[in-house]
Structure formats: structure tokens, C-alpha cells
C-alpha atoms as a PDB file:
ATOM      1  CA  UNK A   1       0.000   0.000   0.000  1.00  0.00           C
ATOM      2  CA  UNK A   2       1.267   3.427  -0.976  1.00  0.00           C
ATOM      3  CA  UNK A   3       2.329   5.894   2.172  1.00  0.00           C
ATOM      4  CA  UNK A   4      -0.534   8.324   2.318  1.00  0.00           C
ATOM      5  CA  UNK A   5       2.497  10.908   2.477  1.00  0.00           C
ATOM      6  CA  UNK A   6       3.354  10.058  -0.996  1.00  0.00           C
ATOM      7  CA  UNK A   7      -0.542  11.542  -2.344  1.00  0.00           C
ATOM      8  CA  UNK A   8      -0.874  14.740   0.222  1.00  0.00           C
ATOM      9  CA  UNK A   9      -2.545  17.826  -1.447  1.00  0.00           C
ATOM     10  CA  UNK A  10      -0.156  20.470  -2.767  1.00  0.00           C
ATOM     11  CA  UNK A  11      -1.962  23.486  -4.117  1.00  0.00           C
ATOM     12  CA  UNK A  12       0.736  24.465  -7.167  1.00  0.00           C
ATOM     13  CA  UNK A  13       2.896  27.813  -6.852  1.00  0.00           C
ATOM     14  CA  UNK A  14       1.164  29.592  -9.519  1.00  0.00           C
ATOM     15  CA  UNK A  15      -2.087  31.663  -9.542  1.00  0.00           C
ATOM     16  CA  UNK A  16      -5.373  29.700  -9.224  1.00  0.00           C
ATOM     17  CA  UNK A  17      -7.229  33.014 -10.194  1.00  0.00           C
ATOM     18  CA  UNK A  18      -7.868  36.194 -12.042  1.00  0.00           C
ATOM     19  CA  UNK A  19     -10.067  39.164 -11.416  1.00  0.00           C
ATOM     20  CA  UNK A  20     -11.518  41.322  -9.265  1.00  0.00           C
ATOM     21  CA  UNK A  21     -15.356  40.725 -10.219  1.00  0.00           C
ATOM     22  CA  UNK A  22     -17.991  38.267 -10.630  1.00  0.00           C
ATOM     23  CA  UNK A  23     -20.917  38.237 -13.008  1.00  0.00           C
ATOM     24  CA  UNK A  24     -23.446  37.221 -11.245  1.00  0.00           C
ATOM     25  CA  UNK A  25     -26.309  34.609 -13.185  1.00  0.00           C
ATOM     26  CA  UNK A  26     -29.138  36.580 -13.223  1.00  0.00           C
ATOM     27  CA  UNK A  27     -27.822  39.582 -15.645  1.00  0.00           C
ATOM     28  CA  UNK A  28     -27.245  42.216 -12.751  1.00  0.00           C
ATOM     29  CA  UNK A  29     -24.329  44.384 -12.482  1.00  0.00           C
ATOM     30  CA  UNK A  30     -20.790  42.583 -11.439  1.00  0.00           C
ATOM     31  CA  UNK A  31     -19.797  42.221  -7.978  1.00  0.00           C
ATOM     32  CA  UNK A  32     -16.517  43.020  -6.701  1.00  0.00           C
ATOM     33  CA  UNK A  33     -14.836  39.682  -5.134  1.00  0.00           C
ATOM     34  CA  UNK A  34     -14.127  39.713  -1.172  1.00  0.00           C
ATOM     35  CA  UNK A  35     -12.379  36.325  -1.125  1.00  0.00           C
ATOM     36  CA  UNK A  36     -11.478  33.342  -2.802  1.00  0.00           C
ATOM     37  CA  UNK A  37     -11.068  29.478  -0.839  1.00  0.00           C
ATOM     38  CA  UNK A  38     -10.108  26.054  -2.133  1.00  0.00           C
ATOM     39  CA  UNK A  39     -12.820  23.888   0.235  1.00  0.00           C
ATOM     40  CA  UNK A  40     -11.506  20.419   0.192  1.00  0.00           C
ATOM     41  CA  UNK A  41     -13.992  17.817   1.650  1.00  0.00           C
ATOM     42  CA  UNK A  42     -12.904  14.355   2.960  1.00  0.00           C
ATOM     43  CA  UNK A  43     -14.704  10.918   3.287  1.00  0.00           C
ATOM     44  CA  UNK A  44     -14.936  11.092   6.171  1.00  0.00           C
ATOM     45  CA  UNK A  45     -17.745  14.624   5.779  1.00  0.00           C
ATOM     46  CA  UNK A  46     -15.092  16.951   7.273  1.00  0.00           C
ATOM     47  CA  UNK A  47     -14.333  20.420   5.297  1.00  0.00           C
ATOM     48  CA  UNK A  48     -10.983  22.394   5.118  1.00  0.00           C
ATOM     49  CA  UNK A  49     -11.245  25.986   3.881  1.00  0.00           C
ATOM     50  CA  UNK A  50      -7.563  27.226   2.473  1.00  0.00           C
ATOM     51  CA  UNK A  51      -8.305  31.200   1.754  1.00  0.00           C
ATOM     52  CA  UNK A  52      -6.350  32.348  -1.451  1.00  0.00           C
ATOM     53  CA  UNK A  53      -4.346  35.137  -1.070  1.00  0.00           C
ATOM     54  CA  UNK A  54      -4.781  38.203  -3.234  1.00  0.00           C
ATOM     55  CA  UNK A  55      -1.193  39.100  -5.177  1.00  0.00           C
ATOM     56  CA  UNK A  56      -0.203  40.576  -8.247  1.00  0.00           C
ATOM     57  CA  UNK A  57      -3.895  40.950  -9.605  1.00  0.00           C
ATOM     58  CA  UNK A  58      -4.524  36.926  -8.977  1.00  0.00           C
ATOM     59  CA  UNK A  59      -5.638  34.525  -6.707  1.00  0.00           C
ATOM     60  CA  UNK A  60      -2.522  32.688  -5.085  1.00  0.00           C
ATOM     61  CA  UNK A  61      -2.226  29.591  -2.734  1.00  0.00           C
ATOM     62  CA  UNK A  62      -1.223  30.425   0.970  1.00  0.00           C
END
């Protein structure tokens, strides 16, 4: 059996978004983004929340 070491998440050093707004669905004006999170669920029904960091007019890992 593989060590579960060997397949841990690594969220890449590059951006993993652009932009400032969002259009929202129903054809209303854009909305200015607040925050940005990579929510990572687990078999086991627990959620972790890693907030992206705002750099360099993208969305970067922590």
C-alpha cells in the first residue's frame, strides 16, 4: 500500500485566479470579489477551507 504521504494535497505555486469581479447569473451588475477558498472535503464529511491570497492581480495559494 502506498504511504498516504506520498498523495498529500499540494496546491501548485502559480495563480489559481484572475479578477476582481464576478458576473453574477441573473444579468445584474458585477460584484466586486471579497475572497477566494479552495474547500476540500474528505470521506470522512469533514471540510478544510484554504483562503487564497490576493497578489499581483490573482488569486494565489497560501
Amino acid at each position: 500500500m502506498a504511504d498516504p504521504a506520498d498523495d498529500v494535497l499540494v496546491l501548485p505555486p502559480i495563480p489559481l485566479a484572475s479578477g476582481s469581479v464576478l458576473e453574477p447569473e441573473d444579468d445584474g451588475p458585477p460584484v466586486r470579489i471579497s475572497a477566494v477558498e479552495v474547500v476540500v472535503s474528505t470521506e470522512d464529511g469533514a471540510q478544510l477551507r484554504i483562503p487564497l491570497v490576493r497578489r499581483h492581480g490573482a488569486w494565489w495559494a497560501p
